[in-house]
N, C-alpha and C. Protein backbone atom coordinates (compact mmCIF):
# COMPACT_ATOMS: atom_id res chain seq x y z
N UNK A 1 121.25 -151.78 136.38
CA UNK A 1 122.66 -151.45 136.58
C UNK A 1 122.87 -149.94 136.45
N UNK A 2 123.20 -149.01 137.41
CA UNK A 2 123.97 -147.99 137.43
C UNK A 2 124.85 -147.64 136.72
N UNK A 3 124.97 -146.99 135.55
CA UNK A 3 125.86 -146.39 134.99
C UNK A 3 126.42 -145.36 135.39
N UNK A 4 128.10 -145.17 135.79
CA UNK A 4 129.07 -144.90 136.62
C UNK A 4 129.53 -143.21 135.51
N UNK A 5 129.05 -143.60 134.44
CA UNK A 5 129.33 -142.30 133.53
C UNK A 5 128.58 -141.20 133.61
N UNK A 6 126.79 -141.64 133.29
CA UNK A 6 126.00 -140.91 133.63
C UNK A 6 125.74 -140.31 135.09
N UNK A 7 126.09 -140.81 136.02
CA UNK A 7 125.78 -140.11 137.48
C UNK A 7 126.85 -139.49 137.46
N UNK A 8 128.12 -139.83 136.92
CA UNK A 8 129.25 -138.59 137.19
C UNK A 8 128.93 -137.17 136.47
N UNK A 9 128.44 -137.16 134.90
CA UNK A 9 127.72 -136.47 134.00
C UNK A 9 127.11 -135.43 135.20
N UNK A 10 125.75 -136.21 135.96
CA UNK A 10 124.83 -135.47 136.55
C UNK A 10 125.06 -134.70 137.79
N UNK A 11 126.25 -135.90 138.12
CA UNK A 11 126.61 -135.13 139.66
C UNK A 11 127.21 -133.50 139.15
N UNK A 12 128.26 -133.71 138.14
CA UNK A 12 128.82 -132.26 137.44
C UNK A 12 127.99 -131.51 136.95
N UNK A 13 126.99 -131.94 136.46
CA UNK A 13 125.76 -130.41 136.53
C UNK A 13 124.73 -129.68 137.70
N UNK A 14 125.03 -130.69 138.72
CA UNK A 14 124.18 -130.58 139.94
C UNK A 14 125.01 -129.69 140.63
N UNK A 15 126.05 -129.84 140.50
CA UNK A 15 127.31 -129.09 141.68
C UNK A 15 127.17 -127.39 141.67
N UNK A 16 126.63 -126.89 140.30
CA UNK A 16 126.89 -125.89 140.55
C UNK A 16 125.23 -125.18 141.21
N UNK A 17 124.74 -125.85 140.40
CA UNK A 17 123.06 -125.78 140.82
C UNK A 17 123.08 -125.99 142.52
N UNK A 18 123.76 -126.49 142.86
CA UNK A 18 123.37 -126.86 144.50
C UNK A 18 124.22 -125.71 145.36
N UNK A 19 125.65 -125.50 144.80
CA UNK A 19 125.91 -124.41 145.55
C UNK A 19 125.61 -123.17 145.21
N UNK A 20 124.89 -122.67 144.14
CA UNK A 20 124.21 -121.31 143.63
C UNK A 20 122.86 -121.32 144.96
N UNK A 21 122.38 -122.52 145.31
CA UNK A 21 121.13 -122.34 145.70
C UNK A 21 121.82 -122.37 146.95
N UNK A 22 122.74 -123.07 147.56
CA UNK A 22 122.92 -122.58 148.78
C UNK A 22 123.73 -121.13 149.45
N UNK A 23 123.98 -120.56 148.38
CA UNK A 23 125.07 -118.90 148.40
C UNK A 23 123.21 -118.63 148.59
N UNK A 24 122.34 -118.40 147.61
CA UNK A 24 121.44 -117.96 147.32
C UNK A 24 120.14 -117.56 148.91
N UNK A 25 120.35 -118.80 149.46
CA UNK A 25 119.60 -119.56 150.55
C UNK A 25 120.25 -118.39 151.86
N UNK A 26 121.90 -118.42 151.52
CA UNK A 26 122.57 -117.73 152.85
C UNK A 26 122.22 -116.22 152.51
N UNK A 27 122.52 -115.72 150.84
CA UNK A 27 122.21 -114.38 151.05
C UNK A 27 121.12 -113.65 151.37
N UNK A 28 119.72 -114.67 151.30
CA UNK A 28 118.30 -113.94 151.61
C UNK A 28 118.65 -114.13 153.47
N UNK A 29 119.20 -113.13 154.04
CA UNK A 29 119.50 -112.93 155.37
C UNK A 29 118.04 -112.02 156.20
N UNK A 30 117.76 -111.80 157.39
CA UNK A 30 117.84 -110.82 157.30
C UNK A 30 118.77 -109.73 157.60
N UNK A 31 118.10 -108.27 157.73
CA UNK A 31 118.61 -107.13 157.53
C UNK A 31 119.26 -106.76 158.88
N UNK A 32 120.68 -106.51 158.86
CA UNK A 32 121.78 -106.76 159.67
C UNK A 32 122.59 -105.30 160.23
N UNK A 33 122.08 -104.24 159.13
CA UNK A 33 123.08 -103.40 158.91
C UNK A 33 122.16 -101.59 159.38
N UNK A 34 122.59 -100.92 159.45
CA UNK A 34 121.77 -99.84 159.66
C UNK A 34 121.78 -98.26 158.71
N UNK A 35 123.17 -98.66 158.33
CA UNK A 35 123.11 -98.11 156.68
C UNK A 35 122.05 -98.03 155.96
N UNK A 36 121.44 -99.47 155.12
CA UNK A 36 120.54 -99.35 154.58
C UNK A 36 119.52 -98.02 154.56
N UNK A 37 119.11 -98.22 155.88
CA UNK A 37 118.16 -97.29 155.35
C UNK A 37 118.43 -95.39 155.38
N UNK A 38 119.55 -95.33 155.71
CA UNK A 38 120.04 -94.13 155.01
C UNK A 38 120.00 -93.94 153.69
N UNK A 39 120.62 -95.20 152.87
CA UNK A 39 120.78 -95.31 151.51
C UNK A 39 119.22 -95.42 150.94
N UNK A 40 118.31 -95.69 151.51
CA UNK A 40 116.75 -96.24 151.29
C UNK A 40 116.16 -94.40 150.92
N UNK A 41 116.23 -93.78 152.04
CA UNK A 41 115.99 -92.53 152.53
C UNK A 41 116.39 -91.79 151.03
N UNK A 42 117.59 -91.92 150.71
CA UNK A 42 118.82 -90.86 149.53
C UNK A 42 117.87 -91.46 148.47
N UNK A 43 117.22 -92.97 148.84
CA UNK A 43 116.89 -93.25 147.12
C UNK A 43 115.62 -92.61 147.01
N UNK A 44 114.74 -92.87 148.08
CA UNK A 44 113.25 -92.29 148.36
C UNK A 44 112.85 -90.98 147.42
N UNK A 45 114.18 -90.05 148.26
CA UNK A 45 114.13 -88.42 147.77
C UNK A 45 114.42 -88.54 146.76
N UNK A 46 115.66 -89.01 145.90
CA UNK A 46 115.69 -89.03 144.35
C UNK A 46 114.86 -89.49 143.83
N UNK A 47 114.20 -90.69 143.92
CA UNK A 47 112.94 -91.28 143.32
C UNK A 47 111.64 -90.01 143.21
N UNK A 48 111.44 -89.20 144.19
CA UNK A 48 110.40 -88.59 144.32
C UNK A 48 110.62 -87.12 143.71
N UNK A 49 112.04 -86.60 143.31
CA UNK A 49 112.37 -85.49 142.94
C UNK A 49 112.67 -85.77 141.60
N UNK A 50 112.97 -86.77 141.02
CA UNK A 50 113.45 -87.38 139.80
C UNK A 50 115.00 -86.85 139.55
N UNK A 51 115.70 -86.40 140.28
CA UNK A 51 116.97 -86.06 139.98
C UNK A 51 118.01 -86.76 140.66
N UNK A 52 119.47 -86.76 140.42
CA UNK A 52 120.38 -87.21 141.75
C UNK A 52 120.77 -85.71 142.47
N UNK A 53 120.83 -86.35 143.66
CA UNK A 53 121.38 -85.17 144.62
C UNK A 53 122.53 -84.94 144.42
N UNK A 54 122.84 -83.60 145.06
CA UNK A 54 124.29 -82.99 144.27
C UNK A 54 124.01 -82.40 146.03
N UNK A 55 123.68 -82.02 146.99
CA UNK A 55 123.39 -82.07 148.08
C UNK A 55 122.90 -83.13 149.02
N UNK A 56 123.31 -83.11 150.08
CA UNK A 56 123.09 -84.30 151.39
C UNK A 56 121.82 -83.97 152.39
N UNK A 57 120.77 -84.48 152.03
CA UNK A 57 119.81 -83.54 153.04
C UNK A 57 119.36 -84.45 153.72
N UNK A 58 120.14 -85.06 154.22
CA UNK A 58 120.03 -86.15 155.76
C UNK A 58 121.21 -85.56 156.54
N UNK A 59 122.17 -85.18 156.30
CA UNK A 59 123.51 -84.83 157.16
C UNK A 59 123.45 -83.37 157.46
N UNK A 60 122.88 -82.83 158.62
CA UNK A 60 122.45 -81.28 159.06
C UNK A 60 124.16 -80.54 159.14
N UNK A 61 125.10 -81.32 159.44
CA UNK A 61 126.20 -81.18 159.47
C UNK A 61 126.91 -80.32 158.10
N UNK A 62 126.31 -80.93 157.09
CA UNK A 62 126.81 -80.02 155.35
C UNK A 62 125.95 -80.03 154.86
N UNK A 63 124.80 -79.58 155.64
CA UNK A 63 123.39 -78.83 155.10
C UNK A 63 123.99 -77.78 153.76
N UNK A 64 123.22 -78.02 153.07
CA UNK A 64 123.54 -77.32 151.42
C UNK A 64 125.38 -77.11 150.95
N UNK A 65 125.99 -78.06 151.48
CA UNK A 65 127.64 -78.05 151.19
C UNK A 65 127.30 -78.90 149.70
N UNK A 66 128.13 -78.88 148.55
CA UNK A 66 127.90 -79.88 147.60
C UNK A 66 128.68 -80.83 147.81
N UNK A 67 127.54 -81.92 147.11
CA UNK A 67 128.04 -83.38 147.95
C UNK A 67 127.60 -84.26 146.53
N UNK A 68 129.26 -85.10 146.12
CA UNK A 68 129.32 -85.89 145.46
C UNK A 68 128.92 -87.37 145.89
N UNK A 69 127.27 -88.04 145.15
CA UNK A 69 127.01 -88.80 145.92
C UNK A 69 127.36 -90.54 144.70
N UNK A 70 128.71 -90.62 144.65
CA UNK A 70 128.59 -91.71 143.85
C UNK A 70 128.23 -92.99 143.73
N UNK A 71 127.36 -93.22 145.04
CA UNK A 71 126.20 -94.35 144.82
C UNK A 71 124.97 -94.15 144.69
N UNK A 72 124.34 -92.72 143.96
CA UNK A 72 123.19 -92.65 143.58
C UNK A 72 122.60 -93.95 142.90
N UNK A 73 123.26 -94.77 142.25
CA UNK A 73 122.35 -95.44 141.34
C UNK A 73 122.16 -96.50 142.49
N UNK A 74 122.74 -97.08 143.18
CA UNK A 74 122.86 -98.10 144.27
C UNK A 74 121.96 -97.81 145.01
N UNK A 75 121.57 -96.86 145.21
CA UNK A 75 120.66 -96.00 146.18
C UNK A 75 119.32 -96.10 145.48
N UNK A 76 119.15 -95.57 144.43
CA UNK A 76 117.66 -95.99 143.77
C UNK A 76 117.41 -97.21 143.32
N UNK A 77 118.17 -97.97 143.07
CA UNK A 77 117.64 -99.37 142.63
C UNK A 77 117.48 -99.78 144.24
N UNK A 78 117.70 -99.95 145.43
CA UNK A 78 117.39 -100.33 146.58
C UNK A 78 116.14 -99.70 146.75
N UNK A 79 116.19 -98.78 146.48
CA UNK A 79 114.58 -97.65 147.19
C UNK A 79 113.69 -98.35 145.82
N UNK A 80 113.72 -98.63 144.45
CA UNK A 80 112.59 -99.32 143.62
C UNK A 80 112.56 -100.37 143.97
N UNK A 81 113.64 -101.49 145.26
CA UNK A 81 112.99 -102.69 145.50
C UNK A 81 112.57 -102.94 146.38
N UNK A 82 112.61 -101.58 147.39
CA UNK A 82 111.51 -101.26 148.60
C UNK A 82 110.04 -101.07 148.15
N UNK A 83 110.08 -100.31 147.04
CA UNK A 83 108.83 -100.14 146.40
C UNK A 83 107.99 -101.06 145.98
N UNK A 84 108.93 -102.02 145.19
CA UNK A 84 107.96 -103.29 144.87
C UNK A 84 107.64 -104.38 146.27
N UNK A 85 108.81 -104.41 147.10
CA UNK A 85 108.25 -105.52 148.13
C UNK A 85 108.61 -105.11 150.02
N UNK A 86 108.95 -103.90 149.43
CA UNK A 86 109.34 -103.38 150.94
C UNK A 86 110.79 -103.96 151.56
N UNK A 87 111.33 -104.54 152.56
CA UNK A 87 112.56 -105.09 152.81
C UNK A 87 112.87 -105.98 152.27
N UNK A 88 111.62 -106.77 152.11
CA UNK A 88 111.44 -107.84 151.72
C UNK A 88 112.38 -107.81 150.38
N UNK A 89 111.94 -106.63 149.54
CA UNK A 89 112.24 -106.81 148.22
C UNK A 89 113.67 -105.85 147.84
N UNK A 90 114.29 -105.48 148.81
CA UNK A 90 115.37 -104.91 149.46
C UNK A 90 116.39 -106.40 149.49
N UNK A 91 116.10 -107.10 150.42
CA UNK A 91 116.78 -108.40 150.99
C UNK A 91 116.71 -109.46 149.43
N UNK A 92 115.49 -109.61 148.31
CA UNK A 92 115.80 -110.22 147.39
C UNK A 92 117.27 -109.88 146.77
N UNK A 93 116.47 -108.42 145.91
CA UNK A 93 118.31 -107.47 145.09
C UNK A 93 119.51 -107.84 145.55
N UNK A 94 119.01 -108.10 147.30
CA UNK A 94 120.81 -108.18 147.60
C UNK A 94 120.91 -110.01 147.16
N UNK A 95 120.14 -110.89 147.85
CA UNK A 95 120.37 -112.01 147.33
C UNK A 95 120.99 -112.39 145.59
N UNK A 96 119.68 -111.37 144.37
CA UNK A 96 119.96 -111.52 143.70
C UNK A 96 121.47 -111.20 142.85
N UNK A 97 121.98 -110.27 143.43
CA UNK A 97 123.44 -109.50 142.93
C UNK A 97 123.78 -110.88 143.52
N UNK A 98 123.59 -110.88 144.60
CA UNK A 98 125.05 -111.75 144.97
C UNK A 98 125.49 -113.56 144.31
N UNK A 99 124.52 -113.82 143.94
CA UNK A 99 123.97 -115.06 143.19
C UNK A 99 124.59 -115.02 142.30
N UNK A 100 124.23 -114.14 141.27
CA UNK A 100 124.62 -113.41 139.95
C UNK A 100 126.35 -113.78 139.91
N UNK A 101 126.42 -112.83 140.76
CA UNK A 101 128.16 -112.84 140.55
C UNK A 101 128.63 -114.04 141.07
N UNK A 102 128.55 -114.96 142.16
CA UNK A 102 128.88 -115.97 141.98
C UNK A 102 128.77 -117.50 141.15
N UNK A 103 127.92 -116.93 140.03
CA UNK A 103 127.69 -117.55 138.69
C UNK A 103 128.37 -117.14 137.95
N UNK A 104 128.51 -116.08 137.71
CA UNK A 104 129.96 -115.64 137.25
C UNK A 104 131.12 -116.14 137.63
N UNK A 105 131.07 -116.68 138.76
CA UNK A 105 133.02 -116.61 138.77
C UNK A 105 132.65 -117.92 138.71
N UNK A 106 131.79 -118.57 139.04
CA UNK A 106 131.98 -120.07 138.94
C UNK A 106 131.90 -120.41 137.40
N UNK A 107 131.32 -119.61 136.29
CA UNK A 107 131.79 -120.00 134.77
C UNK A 107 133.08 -119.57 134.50
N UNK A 108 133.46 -118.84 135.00
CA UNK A 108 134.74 -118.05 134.63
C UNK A 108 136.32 -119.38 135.48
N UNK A 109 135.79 -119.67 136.29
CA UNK A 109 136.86 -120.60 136.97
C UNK A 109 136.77 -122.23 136.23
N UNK A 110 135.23 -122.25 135.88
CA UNK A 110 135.05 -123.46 135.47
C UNK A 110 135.42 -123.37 133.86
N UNK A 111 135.66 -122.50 132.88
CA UNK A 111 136.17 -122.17 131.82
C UNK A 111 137.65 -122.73 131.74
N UNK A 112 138.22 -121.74 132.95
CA UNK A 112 140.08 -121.79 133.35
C UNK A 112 140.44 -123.29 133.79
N UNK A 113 139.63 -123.52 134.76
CA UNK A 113 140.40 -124.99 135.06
C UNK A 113 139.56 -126.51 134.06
N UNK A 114 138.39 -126.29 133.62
CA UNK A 114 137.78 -127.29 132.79
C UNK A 114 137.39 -128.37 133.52
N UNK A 115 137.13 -128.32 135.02
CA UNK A 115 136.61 -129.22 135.75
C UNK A 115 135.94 -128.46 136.83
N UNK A 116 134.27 -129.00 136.85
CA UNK A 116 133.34 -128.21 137.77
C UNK A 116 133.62 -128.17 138.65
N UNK A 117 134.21 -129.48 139.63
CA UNK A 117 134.54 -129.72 140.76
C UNK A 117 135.88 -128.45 141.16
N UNK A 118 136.76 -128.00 140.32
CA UNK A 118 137.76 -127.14 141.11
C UNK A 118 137.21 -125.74 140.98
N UNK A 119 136.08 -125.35 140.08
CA UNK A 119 135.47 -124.60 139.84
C UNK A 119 134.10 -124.13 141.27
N UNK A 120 133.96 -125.65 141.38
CA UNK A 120 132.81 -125.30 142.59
C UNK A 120 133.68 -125.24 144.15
N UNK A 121 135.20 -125.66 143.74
CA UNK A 121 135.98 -125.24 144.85
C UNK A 121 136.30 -123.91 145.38
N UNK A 122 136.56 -123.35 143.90
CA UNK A 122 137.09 -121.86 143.88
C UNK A 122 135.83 -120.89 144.61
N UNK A 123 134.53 -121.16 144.45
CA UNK A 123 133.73 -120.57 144.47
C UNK A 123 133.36 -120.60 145.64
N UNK A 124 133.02 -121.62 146.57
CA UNK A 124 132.70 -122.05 147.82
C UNK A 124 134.03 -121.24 149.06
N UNK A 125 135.17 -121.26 148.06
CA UNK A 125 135.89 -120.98 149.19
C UNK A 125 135.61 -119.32 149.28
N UNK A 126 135.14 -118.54 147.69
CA UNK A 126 135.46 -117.48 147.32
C UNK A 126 134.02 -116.57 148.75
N UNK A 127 133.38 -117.60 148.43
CA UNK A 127 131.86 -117.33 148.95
C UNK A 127 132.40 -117.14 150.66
N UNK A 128 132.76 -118.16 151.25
CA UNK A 128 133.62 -118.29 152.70
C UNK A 128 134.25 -116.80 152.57
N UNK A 129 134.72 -116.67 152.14
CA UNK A 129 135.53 -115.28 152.71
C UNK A 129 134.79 -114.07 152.17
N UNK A 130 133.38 -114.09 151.53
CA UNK A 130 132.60 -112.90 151.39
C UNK A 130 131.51 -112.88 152.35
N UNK A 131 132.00 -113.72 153.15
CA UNK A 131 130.67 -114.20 153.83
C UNK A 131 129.96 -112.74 154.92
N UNK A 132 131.17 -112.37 155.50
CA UNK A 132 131.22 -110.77 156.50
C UNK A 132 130.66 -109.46 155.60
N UNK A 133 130.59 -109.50 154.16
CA UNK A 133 130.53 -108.65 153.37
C UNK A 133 128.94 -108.42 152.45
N UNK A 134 128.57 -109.65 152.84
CA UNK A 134 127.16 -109.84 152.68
C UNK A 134 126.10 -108.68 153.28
N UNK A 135 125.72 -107.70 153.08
CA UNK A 135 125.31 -106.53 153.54
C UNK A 135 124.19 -105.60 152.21
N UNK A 136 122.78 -105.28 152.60
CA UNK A 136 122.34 -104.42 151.96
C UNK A 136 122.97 -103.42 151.84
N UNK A 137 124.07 -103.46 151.05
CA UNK A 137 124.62 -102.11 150.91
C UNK A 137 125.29 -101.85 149.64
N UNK A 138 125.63 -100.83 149.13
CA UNK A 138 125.72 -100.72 147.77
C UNK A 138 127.04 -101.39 147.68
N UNK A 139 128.49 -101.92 147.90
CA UNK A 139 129.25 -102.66 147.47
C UNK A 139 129.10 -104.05 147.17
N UNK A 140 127.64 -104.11 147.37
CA UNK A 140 127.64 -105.61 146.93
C UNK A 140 127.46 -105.32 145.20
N UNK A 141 127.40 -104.50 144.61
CA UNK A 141 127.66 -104.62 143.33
C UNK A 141 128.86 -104.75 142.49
N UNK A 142 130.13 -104.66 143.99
CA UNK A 142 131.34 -104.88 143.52
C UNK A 142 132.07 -106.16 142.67
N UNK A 143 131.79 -106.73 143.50
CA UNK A 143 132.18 -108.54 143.15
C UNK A 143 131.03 -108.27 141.55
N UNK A 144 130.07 -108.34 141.43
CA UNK A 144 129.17 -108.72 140.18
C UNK A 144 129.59 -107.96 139.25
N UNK A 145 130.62 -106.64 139.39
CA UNK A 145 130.53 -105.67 137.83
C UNK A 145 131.93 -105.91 138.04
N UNK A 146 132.74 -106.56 138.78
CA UNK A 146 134.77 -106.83 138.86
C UNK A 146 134.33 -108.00 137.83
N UNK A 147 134.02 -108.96 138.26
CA UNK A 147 133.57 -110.23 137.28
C UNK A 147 132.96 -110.42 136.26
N UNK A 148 132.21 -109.40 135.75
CA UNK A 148 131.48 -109.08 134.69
C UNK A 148 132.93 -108.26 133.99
N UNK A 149 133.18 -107.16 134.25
CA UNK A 149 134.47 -106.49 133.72
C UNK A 149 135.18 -108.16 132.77
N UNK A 150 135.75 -108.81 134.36
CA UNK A 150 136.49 -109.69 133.62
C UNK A 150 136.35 -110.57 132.96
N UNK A 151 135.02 -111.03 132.75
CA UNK A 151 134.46 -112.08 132.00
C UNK A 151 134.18 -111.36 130.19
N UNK A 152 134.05 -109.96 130.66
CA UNK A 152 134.14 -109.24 129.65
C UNK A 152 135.95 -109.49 128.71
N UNK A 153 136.79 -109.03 129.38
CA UNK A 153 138.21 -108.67 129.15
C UNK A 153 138.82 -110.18 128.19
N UNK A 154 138.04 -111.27 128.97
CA UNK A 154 138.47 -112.97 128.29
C UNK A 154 137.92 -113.37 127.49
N UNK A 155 136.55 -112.28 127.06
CA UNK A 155 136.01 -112.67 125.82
C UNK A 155 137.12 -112.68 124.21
N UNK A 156 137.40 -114.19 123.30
CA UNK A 156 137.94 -113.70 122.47
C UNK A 156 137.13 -113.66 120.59
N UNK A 157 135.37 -113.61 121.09
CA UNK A 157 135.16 -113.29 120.06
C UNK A 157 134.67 -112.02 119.72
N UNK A 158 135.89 -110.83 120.40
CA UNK A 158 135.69 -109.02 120.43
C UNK A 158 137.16 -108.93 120.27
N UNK A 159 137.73 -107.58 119.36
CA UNK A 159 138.63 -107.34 119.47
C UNK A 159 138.99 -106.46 120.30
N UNK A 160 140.59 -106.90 121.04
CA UNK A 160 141.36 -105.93 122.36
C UNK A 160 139.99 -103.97 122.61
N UNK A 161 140.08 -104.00 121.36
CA UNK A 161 139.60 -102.26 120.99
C UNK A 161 138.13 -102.61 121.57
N UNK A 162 137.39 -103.58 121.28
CA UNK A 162 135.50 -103.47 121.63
C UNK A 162 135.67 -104.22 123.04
N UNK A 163 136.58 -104.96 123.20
CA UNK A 163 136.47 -105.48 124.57
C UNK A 163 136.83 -104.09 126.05
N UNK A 164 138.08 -103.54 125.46
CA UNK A 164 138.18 -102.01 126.14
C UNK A 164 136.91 -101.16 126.40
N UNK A 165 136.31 -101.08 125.49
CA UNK A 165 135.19 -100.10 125.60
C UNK A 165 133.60 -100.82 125.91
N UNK A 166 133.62 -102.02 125.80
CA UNK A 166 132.51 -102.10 126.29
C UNK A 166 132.99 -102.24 128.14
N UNK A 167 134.18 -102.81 128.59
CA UNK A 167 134.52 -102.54 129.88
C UNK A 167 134.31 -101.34 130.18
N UNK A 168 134.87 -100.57 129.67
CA UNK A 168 134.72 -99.08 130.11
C UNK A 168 132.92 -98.36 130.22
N UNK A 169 132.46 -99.05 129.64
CA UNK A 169 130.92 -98.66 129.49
C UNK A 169 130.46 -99.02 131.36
N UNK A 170 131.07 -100.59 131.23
CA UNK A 170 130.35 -101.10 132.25
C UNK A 170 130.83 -100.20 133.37
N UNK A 171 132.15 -100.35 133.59
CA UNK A 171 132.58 -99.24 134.70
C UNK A 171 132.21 -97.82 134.83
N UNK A 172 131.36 -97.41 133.80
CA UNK A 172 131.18 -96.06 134.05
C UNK A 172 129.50 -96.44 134.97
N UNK A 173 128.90 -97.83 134.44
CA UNK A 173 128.05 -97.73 135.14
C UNK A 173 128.05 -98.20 136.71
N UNK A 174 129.05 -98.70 136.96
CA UNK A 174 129.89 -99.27 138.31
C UNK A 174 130.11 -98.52 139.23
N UNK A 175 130.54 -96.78 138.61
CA UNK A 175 130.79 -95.87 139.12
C UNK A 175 130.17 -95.39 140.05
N UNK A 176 128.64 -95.55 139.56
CA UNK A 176 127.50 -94.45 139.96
C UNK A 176 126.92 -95.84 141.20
N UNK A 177 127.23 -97.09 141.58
CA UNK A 177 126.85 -98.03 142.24
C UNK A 177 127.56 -97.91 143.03
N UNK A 178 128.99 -98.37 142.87
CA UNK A 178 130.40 -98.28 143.87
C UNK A 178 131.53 -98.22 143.86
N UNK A 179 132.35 -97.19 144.58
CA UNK A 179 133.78 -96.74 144.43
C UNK A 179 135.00 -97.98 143.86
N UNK A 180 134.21 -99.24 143.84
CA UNK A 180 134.85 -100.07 143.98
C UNK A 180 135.05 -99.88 141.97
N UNK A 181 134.29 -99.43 141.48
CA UNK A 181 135.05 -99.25 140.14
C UNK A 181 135.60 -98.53 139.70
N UNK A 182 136.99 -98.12 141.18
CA UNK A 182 138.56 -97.43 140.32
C UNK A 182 139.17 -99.07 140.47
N UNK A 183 139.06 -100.07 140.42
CA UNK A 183 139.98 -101.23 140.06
C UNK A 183 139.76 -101.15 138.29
N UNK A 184 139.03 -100.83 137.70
CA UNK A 184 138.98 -101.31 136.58
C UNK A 184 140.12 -100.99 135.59
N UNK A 185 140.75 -99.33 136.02
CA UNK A 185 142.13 -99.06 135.23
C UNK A 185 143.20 -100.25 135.18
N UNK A 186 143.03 -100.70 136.30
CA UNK A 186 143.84 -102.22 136.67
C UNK A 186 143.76 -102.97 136.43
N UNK A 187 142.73 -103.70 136.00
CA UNK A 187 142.47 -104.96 135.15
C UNK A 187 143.17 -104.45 133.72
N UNK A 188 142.30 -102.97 133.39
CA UNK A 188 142.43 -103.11 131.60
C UNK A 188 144.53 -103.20 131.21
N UNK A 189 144.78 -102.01 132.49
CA UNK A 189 146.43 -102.16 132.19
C UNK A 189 147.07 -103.82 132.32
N UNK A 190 146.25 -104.76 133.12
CA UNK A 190 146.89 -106.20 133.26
C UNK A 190 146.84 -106.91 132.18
N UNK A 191 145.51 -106.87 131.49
CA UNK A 191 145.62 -107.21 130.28
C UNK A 191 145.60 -106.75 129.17
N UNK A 192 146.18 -105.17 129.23
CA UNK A 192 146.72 -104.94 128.16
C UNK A 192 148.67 -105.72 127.93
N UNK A 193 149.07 -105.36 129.13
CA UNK A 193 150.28 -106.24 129.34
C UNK A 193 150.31 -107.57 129.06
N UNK A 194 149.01 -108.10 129.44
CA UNK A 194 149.26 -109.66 129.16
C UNK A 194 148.97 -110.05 127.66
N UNK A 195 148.15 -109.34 127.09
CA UNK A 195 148.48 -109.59 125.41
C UNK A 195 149.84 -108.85 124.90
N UNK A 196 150.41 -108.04 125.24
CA UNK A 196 151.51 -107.96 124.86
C UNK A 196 152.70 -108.58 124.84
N UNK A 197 152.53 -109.72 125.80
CA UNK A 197 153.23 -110.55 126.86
C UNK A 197 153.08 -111.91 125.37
N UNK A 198 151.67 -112.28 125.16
CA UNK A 198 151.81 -113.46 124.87
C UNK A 198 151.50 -113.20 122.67
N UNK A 199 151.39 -111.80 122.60
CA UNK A 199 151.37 -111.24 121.33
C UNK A 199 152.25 -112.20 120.41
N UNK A 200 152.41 -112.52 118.80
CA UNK A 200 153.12 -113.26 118.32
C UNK A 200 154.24 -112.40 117.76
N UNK A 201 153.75 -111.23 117.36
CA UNK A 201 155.01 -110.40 117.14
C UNK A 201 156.09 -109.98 118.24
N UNK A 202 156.15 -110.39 119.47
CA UNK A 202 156.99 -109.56 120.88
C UNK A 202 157.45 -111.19 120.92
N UNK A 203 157.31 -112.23 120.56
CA UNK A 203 157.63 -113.35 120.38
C UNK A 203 159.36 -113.74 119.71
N UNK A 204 160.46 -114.21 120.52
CA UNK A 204 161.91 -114.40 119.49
C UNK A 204 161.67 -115.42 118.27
N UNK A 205 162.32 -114.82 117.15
CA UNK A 205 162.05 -115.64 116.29
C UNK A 205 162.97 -117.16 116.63
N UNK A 206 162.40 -118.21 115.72
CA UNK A 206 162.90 -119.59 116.25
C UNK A 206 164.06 -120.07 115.61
């Protein structure tokens, strides 16, 4: 006899396991984009000079102009996973970021709503509309350090003060990956508002 408890049990731990492996499955693509290997090139030379460039010496256009390059770090971690596997190992990193963060939001949704199933909804649909964005390119570290930020921000065994600053740590390292971490002033002001919002002292007495 089939027990109707236990396969529900299993089906809810399988759900997320099956769509991690199929995000996982879609992001090992191949290579689509022609960027990359500009960004490959920027990491090459930093890798081999040991510094970040503060100059552009692919663009003959602002030959020795100074040039703020704020995806250096995006840029060398792509060029060390050329190193270890060539595109090959280019096309993993991106799989792997992107995996990553959609394990993230799928704990983070499955936390909020307390059922895997609306959790593996949120995620599937979230995945559907990143689908165009899927790209060796340094914003795919966006989605993984926004969700990390916020998985950070809902932690409540840190106080408001260590949860601020270890966000702020992360975003400074977000910075040097992708522009995409000026949202973070925005989160921290949302929930600084929203504990103020649900604070017991800003509360009418009864």
């Amino acid at each position: 006899m089939i027990d109707a408890t236990s396969t529900s049990v299993s089906a809810r731990r399988l759900l997320p396991l099956a769509i991690l492996t199929l995000i996982a499955l879609d992001s090992f693509r191949p290579i689509a984009n022609y960027d990359i290997h500009w960004h490959l090139a920027a990491g090459r030379i930093m890798l081999d000079r040991g510094e970040v460039l503060t100059t552009d010496p692919l663009t003959w256009t602002i030959e020795g102009q100074r040039w703020v390059n704020h995806e250096w770090l995006a840029q060398v971690l792509f060029a060390l996973a050329e190193r270890a596997g060539g595109l090959t190992g280019v096309r993993l990193l991106t799989c792997l970021v992107i995996t990553l963060s959609f394990l993230i939001l799928y704990a983070l949704a499955a936390r909020r709503s307390r059922d895997p199933w609306i959790a593996g909804a949120v995620v599937s649909l979230a995945f559907v509309l990143y689908l165009f964005r899927i790209q060796e390119r340094p914003h795919i570290w966006t989605p993984f350090l926004f969700f990390s930020v916020y998985a950070i921000l809902l932690r409540e065994d840190l106080s408001p003060f260590r949860k601020s600053a270890v966000a702020v740590v992360v975003a400074a390292v977000w910075a040097n990956l992708h522009a995409g971490a000026l949202v973070t002033p925005l989160l921290l002001g949302a929930f600084a508002l929203g504990s103020l919002r649900v604070s017991p002292s800003t509360r009418p007495a009864a």
